[in-house]
C-alpha atoms as a PDB file:
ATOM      1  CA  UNK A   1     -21.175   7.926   9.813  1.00  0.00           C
ATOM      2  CA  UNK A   2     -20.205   4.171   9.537  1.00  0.00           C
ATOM      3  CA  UNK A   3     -16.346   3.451   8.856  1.00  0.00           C
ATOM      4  CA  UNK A   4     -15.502   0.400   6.721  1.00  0.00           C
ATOM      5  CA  UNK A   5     -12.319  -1.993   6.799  1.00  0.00           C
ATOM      6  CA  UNK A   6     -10.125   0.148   4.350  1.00  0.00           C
ATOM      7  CA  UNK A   7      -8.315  -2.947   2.113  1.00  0.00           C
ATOM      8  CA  UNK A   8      -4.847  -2.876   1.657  1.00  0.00           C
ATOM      9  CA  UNK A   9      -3.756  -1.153  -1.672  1.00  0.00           C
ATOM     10  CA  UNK A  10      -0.564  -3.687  -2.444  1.00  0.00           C
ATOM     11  CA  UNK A  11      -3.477  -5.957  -4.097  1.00  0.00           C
ATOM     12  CA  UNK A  12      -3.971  -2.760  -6.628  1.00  0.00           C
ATOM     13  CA  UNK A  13      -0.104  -2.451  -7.010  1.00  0.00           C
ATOM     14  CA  UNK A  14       0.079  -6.355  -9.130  1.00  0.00           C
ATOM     15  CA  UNK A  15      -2.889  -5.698 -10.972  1.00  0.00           C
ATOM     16  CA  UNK A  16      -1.380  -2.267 -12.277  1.00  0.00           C
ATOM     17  CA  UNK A  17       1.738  -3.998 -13.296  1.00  0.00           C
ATOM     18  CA  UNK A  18       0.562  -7.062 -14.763  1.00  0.00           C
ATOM     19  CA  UNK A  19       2.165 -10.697 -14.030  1.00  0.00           C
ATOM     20  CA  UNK A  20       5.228 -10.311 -16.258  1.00  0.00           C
ATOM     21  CA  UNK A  21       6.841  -7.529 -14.072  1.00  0.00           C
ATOM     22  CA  UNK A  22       6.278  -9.408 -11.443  1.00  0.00           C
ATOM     23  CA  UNK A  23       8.208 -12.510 -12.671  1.00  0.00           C
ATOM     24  CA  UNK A  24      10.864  -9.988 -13.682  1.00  0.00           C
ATOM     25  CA  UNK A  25      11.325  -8.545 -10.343  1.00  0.00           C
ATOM     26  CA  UNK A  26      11.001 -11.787  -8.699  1.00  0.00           C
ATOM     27  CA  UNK A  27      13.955 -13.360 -10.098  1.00  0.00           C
ATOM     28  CA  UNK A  28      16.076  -9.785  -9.853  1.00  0.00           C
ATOM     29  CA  UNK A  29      14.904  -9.414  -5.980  1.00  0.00           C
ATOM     30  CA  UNK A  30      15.599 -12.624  -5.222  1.00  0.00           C
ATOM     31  CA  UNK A  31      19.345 -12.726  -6.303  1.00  0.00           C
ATOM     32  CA  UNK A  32      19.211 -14.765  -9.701  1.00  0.00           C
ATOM     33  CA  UNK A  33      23.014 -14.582 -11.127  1.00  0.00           C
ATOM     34  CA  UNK A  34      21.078 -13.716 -14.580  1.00  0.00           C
ATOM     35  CA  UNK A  35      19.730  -9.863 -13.459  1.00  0.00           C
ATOM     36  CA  UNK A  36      19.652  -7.594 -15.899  1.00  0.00           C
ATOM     37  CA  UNK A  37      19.185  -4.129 -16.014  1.00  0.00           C
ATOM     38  CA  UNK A  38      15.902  -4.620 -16.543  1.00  0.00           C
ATOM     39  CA  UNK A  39      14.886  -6.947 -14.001  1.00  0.00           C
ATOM     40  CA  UNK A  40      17.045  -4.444 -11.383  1.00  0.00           C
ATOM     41  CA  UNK A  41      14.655  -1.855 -12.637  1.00  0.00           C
ATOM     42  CA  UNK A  42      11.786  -3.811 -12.573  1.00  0.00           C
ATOM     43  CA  UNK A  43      12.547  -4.939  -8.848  1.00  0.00           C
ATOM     44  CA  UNK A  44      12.885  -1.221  -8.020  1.00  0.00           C
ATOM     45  CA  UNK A  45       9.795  -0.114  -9.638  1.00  0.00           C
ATOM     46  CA  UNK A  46       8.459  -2.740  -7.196  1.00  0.00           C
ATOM     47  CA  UNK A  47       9.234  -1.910  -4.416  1.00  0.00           C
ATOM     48  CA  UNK A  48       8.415   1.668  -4.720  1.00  0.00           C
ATOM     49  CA  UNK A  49       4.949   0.765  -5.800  1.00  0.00           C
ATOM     50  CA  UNK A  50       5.167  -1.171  -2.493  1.00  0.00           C
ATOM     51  CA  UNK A  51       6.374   1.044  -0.419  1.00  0.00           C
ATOM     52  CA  UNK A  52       4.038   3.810  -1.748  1.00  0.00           C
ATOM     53  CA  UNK A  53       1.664   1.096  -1.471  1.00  0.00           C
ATOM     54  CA  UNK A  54       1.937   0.439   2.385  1.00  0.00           C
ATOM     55  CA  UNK A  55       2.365   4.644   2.972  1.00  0.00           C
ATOM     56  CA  UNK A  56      -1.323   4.852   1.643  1.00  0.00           C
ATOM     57  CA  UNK A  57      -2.712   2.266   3.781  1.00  0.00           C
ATOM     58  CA  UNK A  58      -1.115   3.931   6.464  1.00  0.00           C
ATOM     59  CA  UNK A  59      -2.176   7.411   5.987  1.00  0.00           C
ATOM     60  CA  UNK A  60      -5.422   5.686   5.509  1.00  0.00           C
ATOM     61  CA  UNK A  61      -5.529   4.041   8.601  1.00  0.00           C
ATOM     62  CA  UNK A  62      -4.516   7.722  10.456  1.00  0.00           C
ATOM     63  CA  UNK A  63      -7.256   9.416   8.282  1.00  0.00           C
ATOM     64  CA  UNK A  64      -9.626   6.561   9.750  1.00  0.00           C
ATOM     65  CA  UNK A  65      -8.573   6.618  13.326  1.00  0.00           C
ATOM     66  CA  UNK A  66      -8.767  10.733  12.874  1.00  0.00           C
ATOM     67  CA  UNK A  67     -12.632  10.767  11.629  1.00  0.00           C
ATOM     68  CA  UNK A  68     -13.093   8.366  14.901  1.00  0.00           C
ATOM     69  CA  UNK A  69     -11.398  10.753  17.067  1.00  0.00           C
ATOM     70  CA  UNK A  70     -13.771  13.421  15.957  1.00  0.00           C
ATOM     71  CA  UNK A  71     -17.117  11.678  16.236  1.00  0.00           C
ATOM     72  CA  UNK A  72     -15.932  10.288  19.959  1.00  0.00           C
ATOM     73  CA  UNK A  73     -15.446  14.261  20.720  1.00  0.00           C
ATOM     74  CA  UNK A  74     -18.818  15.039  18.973  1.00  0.00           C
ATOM     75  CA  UNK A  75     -20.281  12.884  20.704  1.00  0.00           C
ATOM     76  CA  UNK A  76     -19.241  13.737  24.404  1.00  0.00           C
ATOM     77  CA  UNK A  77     -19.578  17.429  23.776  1.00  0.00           C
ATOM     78  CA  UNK A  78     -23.431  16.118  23.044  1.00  0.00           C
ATOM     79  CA  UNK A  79     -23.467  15.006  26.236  1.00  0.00           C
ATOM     80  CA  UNK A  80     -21.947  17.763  28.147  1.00  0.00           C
END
């Protein structure tokens, strides 16, 4: 079994959302004296996409280092 790089999902996150909700939560994350409740929501929505975001990657990561764990152990019982 060969592993590949897993890419960071946060890429995924602005395509889903599109450029204007970015510019949105931008401005409202950044402390612009013009936030409105949309922008606050927008910047939330953010950075829960973010944060879910970066808790994939890392249960991806575990998942990866996991299937490595088990081939090391298939491979020395092998040898045994």
């Amino acid at each position: 079994m060969i592993l590949e790089a897993i890419p960071h999902p946060a890429a995924q996150v602005n395509d889903a959302i599109g450029p204007h909700a970015l510019t949105l939560s931008y401005s409202a994350c950044n402390g612009s004296d013009q936030k409105s409740k949309l922008q606050l929501q927008e910047c939330i929505y953010l950075s829960d996409c973010q944060q879910m975001a970066d808790t994939l990657h890392d249960l991806q990561n575990s998942y990866a280092t996991l299937l490595i764990s088990i081939r090391d152990l298939q491979s020395q019982r092998l040898y045994q």
